[in-house]
N, C-alpha and C. Protein backbone atom coordinates (compact mmCIF):
# COMPACT_ATOMS: atom_id res chain seq x y z
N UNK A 1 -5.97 5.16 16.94
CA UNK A 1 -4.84 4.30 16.64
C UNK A 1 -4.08 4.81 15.44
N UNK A 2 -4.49 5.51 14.41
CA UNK A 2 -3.85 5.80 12.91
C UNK A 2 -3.02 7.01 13.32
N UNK A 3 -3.52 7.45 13.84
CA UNK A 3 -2.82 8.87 13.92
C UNK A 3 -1.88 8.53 14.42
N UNK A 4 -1.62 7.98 16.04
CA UNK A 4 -0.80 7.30 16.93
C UNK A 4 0.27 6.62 16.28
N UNK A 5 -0.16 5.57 15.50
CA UNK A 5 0.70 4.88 14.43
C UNK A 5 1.56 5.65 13.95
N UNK A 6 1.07 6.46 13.33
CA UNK A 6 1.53 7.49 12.53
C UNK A 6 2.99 8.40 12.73
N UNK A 7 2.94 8.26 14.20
CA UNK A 7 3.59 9.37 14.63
C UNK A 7 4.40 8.41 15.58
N UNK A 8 4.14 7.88 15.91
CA UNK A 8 5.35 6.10 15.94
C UNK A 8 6.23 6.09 15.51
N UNK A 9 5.91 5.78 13.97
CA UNK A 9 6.99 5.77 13.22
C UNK A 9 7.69 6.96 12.46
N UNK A 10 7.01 8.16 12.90
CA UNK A 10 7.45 8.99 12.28
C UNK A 10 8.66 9.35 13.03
N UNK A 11 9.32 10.47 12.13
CA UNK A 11 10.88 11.35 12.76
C UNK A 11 10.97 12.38 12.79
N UNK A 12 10.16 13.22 12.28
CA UNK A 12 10.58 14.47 12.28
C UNK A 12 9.00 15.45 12.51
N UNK A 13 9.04 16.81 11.96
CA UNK A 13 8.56 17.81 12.47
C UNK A 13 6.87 17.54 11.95
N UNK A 14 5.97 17.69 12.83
CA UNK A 14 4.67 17.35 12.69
C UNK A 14 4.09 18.40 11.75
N UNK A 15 3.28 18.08 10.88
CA UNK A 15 1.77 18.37 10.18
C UNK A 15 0.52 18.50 10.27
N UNK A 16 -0.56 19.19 10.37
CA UNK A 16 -1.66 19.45 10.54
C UNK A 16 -2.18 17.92 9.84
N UNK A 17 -2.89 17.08 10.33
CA UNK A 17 -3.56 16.20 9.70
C UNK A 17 -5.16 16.18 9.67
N UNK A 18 -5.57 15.49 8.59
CA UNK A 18 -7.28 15.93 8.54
C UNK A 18 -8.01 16.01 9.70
N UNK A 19 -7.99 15.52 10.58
CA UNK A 19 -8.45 15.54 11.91
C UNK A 19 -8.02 16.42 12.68
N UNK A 20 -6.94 17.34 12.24
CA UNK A 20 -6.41 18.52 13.16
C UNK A 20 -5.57 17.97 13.70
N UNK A 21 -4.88 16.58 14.29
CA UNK A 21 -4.04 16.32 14.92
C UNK A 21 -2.21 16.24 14.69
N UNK A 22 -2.00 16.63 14.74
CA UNK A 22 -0.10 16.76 14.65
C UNK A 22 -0.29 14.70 14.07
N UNK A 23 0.29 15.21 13.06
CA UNK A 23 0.81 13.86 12.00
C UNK A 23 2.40 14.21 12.01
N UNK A 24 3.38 13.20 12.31
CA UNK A 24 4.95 13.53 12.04
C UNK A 24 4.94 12.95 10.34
N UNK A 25 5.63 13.82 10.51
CA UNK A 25 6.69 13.50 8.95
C UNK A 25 6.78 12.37 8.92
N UNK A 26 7.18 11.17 8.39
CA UNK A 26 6.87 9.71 8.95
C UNK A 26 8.37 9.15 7.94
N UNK A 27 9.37 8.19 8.63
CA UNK A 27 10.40 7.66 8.39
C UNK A 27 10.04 6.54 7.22
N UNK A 28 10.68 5.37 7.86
CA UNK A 28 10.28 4.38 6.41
C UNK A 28 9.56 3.23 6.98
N UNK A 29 8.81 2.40 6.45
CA UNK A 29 7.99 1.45 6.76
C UNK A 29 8.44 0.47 5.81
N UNK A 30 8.73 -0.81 6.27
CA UNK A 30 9.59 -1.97 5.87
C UNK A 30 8.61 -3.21 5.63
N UNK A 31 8.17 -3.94 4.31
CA UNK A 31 7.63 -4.68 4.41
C UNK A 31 8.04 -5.79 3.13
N UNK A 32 7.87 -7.00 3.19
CA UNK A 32 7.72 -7.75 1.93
C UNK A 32 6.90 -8.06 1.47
N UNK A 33 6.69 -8.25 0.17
CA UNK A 33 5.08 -8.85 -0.58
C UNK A 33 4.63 -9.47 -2.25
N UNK A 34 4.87 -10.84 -2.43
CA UNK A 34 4.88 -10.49 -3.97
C UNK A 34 4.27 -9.95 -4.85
N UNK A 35 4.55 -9.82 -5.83
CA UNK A 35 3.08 -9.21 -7.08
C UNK A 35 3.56 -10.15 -7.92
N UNK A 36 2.43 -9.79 -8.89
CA UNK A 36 2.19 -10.51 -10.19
C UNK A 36 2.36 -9.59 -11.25
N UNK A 37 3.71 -10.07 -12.18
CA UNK A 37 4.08 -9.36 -13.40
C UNK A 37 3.96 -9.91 -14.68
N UNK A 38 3.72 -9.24 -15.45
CA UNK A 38 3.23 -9.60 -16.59
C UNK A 38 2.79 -11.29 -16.65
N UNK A 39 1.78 -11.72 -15.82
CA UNK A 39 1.21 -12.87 -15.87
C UNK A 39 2.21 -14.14 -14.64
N UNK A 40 3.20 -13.34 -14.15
CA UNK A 40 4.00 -14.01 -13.19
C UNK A 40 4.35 -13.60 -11.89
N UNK A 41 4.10 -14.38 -10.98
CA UNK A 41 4.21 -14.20 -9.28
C UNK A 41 5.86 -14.18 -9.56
N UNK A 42 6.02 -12.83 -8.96
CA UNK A 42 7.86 -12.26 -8.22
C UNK A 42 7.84 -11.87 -7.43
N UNK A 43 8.91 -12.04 -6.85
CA UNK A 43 9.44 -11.30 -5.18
C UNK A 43 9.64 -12.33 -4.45
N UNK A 44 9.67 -11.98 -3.29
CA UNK A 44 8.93 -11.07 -3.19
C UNK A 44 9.69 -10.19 -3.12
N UNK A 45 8.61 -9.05 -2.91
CA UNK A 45 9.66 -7.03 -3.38
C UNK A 45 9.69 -6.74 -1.78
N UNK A 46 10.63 -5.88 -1.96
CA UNK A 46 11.12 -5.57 -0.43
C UNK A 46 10.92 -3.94 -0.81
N UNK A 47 9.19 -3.80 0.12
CA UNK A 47 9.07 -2.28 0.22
C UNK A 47 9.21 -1.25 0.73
N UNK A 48 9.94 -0.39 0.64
CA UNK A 48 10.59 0.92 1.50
C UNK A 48 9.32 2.03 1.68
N UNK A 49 8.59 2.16 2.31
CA UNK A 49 7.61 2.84 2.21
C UNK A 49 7.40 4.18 3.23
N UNK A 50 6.65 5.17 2.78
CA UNK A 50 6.91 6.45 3.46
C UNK A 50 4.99 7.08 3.31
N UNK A 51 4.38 7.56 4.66
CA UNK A 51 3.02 7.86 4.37
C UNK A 51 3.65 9.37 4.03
N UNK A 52 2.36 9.69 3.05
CA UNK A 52 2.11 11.07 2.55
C UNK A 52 1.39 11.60 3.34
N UNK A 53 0.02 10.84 3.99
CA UNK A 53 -0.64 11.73 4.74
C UNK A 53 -1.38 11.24 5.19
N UNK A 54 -1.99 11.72 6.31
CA UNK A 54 -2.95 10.19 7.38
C UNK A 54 -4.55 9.40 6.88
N UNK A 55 -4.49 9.82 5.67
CA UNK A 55 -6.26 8.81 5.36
C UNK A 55 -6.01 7.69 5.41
N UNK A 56 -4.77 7.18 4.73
CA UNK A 56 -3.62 7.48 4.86
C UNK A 56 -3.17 7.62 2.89
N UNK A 57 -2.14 7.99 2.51
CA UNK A 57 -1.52 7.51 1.22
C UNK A 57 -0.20 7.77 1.91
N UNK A 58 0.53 6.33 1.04
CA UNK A 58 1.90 6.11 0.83
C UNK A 58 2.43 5.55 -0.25
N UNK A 59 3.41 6.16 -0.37
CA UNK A 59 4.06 5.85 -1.58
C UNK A 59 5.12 4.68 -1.09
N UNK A 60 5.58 3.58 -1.92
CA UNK A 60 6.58 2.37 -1.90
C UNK A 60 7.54 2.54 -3.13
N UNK A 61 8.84 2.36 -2.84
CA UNK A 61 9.77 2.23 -3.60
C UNK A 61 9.73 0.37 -3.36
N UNK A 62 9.87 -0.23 -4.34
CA UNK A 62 10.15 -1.59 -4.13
C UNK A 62 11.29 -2.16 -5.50
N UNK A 63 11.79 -2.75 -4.21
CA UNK A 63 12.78 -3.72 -4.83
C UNK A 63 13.25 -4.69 -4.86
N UNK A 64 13.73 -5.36 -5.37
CA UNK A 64 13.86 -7.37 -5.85
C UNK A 64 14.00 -7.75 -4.53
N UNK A 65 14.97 -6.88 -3.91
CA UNK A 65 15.29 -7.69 -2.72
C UNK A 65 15.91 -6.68 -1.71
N UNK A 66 16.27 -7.26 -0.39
CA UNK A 66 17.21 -6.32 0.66
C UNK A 66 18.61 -5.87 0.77
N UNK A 67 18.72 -6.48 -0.44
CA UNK A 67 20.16 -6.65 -0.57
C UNK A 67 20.94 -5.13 -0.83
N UNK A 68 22.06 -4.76 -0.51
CA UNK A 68 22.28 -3.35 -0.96
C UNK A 68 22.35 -3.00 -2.44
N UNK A 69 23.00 -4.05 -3.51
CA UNK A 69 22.68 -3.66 -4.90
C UNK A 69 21.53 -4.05 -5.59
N UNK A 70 20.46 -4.59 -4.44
CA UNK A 70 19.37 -4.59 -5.73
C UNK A 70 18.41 -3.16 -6.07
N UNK A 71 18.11 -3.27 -7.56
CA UNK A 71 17.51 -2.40 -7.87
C UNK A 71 16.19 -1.79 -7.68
N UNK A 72 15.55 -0.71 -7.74
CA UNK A 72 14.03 -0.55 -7.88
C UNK A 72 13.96 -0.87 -9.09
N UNK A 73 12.67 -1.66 -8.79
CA UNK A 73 12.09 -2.29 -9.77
C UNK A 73 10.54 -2.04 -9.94
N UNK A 74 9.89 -1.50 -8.58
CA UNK A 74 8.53 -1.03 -9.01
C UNK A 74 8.08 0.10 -8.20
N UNK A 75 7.25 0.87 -8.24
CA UNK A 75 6.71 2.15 -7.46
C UNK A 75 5.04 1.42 -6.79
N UNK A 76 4.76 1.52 -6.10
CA UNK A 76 3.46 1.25 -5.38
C UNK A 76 2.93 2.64 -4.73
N UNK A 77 1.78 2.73 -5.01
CA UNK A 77 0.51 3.86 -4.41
C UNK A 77 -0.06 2.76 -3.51
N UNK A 78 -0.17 3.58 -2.29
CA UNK A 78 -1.28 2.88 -1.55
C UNK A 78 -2.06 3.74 -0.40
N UNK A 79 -3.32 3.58 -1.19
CA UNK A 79 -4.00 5.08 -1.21
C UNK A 79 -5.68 4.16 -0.11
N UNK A 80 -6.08 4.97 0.58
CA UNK A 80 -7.17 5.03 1.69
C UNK A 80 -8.47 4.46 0.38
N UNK A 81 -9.39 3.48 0.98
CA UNK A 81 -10.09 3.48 0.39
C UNK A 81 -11.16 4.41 0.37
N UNK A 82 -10.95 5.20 1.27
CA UNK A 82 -12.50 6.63 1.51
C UNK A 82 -11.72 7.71 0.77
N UNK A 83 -10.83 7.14 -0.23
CA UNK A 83 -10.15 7.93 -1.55
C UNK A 83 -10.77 7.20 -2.70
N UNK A 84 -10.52 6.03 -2.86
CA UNK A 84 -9.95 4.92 -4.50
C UNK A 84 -11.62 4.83 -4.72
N UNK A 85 -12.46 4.61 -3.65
CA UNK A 85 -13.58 4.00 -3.69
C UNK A 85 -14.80 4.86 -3.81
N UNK A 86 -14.90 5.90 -3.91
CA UNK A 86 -15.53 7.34 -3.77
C UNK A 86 -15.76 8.04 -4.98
N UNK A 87 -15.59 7.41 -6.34
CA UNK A 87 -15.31 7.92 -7.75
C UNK A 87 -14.15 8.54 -8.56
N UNK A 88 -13.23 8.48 -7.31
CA UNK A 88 -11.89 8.49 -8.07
C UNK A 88 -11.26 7.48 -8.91
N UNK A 89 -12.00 6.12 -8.68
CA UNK A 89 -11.13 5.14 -9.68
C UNK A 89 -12.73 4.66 -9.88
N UNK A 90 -13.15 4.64 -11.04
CA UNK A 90 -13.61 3.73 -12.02
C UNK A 90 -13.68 2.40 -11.84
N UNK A 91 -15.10 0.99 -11.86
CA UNK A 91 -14.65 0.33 -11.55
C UNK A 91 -13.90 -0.59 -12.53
N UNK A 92 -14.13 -0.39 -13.92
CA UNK A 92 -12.61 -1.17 -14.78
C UNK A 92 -11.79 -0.66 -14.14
N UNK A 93 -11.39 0.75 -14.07
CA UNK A 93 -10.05 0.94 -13.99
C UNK A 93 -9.37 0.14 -12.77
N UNK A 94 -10.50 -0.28 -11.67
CA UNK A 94 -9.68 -0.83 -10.37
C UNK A 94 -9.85 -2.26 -10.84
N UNK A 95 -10.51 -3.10 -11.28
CA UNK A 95 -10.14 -4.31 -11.38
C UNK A 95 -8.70 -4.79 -12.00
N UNK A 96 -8.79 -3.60 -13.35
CA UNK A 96 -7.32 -3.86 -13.86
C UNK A 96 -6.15 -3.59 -13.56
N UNK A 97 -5.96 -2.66 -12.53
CA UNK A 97 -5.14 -1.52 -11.72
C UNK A 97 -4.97 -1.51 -10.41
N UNK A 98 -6.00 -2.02 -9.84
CA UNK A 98 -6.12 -1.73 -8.70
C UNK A 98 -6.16 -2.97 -7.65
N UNK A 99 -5.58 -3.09 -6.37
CA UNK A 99 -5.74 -4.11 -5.75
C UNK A 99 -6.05 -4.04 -4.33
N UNK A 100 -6.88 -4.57 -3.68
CA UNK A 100 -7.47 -4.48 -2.06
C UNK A 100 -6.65 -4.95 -1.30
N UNK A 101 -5.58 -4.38 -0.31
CA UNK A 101 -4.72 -4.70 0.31
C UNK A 101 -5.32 -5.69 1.44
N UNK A 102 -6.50 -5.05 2.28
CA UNK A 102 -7.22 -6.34 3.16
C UNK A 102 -7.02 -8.07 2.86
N UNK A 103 -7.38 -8.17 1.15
CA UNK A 103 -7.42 -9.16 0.84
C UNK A 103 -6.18 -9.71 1.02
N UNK A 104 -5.00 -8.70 -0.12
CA UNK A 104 -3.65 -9.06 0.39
C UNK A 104 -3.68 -9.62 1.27
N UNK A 105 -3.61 -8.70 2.37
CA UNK A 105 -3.27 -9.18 3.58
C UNK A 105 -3.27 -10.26 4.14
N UNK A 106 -4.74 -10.90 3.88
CA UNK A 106 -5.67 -11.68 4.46
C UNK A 106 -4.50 -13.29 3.68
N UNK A 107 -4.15 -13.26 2.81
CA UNK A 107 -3.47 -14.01 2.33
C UNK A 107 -2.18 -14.62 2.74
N UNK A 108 -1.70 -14.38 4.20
CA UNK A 108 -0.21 -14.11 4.53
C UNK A 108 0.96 -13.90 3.63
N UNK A 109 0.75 -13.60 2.97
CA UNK A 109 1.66 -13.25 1.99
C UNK A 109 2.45 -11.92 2.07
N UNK A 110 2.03 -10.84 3.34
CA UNK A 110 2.42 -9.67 3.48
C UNK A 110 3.46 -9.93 4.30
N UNK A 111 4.94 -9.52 4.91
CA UNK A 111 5.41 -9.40 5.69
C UNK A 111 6.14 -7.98 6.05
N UNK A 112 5.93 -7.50 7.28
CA UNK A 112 5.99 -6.21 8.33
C UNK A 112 7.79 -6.57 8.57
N UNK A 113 8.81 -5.29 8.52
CA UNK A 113 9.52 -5.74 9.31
C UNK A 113 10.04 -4.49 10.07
N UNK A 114 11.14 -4.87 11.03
CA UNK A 114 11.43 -3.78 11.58
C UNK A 114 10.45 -2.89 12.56
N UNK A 115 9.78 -3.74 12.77
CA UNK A 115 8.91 -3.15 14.18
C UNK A 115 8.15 -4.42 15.06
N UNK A 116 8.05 -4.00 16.59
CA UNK A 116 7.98 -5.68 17.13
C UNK A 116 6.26 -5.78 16.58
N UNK A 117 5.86 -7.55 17.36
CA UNK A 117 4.38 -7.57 16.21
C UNK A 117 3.38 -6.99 16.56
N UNK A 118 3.42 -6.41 18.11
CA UNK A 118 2.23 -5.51 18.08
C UNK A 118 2.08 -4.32 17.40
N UNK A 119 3.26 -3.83 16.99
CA UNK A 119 3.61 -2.52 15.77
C UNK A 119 2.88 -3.18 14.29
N UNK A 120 3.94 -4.15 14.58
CA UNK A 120 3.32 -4.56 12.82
C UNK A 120 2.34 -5.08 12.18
N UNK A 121 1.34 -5.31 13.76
CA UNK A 121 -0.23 -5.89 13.29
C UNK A 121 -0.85 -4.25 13.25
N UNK A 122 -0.55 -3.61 13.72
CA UNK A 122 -0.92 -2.20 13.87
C UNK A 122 -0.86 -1.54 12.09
N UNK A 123 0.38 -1.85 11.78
CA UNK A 123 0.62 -1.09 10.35
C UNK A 123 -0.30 -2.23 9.10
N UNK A 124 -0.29 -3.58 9.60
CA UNK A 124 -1.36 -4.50 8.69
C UNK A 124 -2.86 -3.98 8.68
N UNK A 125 -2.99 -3.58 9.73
CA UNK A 125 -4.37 -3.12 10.09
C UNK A 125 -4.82 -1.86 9.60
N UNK A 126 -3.48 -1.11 9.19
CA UNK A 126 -4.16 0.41 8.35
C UNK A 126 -3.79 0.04 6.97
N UNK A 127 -3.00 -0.54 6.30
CA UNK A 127 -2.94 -0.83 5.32
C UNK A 127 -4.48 -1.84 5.03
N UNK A 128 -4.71 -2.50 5.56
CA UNK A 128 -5.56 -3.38 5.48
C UNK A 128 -6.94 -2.50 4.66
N UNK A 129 -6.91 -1.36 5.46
CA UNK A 129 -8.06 -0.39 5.07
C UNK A 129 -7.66 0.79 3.75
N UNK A 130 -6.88 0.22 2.72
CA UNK A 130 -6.47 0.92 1.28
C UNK A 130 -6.41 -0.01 0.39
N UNK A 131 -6.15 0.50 -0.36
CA UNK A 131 -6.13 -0.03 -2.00
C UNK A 131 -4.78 0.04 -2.77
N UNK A 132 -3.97 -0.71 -3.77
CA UNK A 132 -2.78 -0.35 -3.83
C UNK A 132 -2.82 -0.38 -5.55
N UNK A 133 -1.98 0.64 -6.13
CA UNK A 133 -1.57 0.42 -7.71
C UNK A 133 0.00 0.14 -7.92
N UNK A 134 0.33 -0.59 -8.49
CA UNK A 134 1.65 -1.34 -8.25
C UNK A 134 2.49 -0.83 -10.00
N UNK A 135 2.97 0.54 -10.40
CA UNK A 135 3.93 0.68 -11.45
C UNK A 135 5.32 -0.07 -11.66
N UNK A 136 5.40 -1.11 -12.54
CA UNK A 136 6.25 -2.09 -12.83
C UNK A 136 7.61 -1.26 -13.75
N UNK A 137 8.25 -0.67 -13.48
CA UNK A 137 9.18 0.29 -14.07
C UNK A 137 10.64 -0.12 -14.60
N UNK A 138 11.19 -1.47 -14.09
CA UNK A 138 12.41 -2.04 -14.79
C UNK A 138 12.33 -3.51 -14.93
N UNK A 139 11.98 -3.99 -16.28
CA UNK A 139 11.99 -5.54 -15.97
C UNK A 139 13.08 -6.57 -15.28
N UNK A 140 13.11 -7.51 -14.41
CA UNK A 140 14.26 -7.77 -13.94
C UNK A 140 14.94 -8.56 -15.39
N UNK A 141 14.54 -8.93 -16.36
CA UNK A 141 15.26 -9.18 -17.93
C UNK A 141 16.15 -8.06 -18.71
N UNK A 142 15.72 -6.65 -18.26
CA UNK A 142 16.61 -5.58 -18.72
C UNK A 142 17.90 -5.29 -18.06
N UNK A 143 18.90 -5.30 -19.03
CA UNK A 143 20.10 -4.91 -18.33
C UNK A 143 20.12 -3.18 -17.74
N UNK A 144 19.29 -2.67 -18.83
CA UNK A 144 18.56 -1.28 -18.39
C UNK A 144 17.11 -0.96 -18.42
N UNK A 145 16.91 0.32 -17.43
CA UNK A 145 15.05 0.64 -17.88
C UNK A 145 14.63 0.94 -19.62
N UNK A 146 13.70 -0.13 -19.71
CA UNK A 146 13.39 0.34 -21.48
C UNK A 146 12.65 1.23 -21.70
N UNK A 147 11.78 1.68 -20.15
CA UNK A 147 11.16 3.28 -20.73
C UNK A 147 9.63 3.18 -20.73
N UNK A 148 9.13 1.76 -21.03
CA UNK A 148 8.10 0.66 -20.85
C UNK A 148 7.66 0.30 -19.51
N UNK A 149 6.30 0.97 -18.71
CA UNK A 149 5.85 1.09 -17.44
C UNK A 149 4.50 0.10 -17.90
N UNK A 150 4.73 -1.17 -16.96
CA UNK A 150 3.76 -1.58 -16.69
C UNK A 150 2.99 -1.32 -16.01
N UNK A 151 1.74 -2.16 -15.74
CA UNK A 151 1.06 -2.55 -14.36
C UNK A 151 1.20 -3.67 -13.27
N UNK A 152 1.58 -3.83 -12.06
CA UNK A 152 1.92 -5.32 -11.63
C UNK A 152 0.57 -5.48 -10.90
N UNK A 153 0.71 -6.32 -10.16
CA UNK A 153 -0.84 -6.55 -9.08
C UNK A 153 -0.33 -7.81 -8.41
N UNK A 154 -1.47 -7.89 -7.66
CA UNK A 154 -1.03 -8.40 -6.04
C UNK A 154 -1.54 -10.24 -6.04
N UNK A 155 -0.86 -10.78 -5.42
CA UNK A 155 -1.17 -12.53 -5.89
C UNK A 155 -2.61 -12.93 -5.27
N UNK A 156 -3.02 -13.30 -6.00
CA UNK A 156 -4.80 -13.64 -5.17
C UNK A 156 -5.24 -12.55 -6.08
N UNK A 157 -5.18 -11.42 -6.74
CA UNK A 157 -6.21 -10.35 -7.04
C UNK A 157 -7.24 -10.45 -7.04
N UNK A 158 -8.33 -9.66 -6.71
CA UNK A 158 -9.89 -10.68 -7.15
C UNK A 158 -10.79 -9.41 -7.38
N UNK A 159 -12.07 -9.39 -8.69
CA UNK A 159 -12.22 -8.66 -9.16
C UNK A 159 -13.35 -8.18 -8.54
N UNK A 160 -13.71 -6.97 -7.81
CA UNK A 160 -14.90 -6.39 -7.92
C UNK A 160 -16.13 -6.41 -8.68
N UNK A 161 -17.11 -6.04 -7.75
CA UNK A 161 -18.54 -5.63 -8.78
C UNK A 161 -18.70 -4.23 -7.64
N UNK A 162 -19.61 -3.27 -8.48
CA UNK A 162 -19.62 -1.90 -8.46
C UNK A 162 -20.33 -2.16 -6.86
N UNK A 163 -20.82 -2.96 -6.20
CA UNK A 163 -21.28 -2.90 -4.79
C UNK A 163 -20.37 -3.14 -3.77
N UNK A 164 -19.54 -4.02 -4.19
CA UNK A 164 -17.97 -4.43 -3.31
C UNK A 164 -17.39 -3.26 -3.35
N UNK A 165 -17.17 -2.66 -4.92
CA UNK A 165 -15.98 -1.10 -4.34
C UNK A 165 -16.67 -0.39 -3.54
N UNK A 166 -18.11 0.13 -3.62
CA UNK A 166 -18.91 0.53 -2.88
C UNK A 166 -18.68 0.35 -1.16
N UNK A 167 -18.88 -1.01 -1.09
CA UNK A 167 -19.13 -1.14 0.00
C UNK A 167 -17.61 -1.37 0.68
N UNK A 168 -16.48 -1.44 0.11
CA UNK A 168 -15.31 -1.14 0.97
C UNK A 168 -14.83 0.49 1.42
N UNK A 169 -15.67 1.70 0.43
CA UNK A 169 -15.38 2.90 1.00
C UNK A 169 -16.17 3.03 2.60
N UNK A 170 -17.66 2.19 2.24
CA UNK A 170 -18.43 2.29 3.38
C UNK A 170 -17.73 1.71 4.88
N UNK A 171 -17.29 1.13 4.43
CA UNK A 171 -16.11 -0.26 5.45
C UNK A 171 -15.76 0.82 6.19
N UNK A 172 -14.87 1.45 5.27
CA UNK A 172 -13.34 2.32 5.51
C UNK A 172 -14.05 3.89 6.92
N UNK A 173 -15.58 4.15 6.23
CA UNK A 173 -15.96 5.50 6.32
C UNK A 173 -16.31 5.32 8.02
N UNK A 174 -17.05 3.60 8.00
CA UNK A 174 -17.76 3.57 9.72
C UNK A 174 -16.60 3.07 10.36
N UNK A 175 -15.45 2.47 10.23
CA UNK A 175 -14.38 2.08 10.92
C UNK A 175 -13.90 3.48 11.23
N UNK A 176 -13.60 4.72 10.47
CA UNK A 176 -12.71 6.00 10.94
C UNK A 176 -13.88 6.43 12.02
N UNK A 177 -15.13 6.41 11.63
CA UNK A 177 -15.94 6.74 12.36
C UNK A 177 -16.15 6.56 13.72
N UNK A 178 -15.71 5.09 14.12
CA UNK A 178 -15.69 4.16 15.29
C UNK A 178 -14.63 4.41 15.71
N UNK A 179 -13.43 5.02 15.10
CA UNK A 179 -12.36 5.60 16.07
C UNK A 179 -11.41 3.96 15.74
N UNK A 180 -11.76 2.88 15.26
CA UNK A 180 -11.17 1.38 14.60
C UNK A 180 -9.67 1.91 13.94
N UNK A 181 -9.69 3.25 13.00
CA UNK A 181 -8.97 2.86 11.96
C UNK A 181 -7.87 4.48 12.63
């Protein structure tokens, strides 16, 4: 299904992906979702998102809104957990940094757009299986960027213990395994 996904939405000229399979270049992926900034639920942010590569990671441009003059206002990573969960992130560093998109998810608080819903339970369902870091880069109080990069995070956050990060790489490792993810 990921790969498939993958190449769905993609547009252009394919890539060797870890599995050997032709990954396309991949267009944009449209979603809404709030975070929590400096101690306050906003948005929600309207995310323009593009995969880097099929474990999956994607990068999000997000912004206040859909509107044509609103601004970016934050950058989002959202990176495979058989990446985040594997000793690349620390578990302070992910409680404070880091957020479990599943959970997101699990919250309806995510919204898919621009693809019908069997697409967009499809793209909930691989996101579902990453982790996201949310860079807060223009306060919507600045008339300009002050240069000052926060951290934002996701509404609901909820904090790990070193067996939960654990056991969501394990999640991530028998689902690719099962051919699920």
């Amino acid at each position: 299904m990921r790969s498939g996904l993958l190449e769905q939405i993609g547009d252009g000229a394919g890539e060797a992906g870890e599995d050997g399979a032709a990954v396309e270049s991949v267009g944009v992926v449209v979603f809404d979702a709030p975070h929590v900034v400096a101690g306050k639920v906003m948005g929600p942010y309207h995310h323009y998102c593009k995969v880097l590569s099929p474990e999956p990671v994607i990068e999000c441009l997000c912004y206040r809104s859909s509107d044509p003059g609103a601004r970016l206002e934050q950058v989002e990573y959202i990176i495979a957990k058989s990446i985040t969960r594997t000793g690349a992130v620390p578990l302070a560093d992910w409680n404070k940094n880091w957020h479990d998109h599943k959970q997101e998810i699990a919250t309806g608080r995510v919204q898919v757009h621009d693809l019908p819903p069997d697409k967009a339970k499809e793209v909930a369902d691989l996101v579902s299986t990453t982790d996201g870091i949310i860079f807060h880069v223009w306060s919507h109080d600045d008339k300009v960027p002050s240069g000052t990069v926060t951290i934002a995070q996701s509404v609901g956050h909820v904090n790990l213990t070193q067996a939960e990060l654990n056991q969501g790489a394990q999640e991530t490792a028998a689902a690719k395994a099962s051919g699920r993810r």
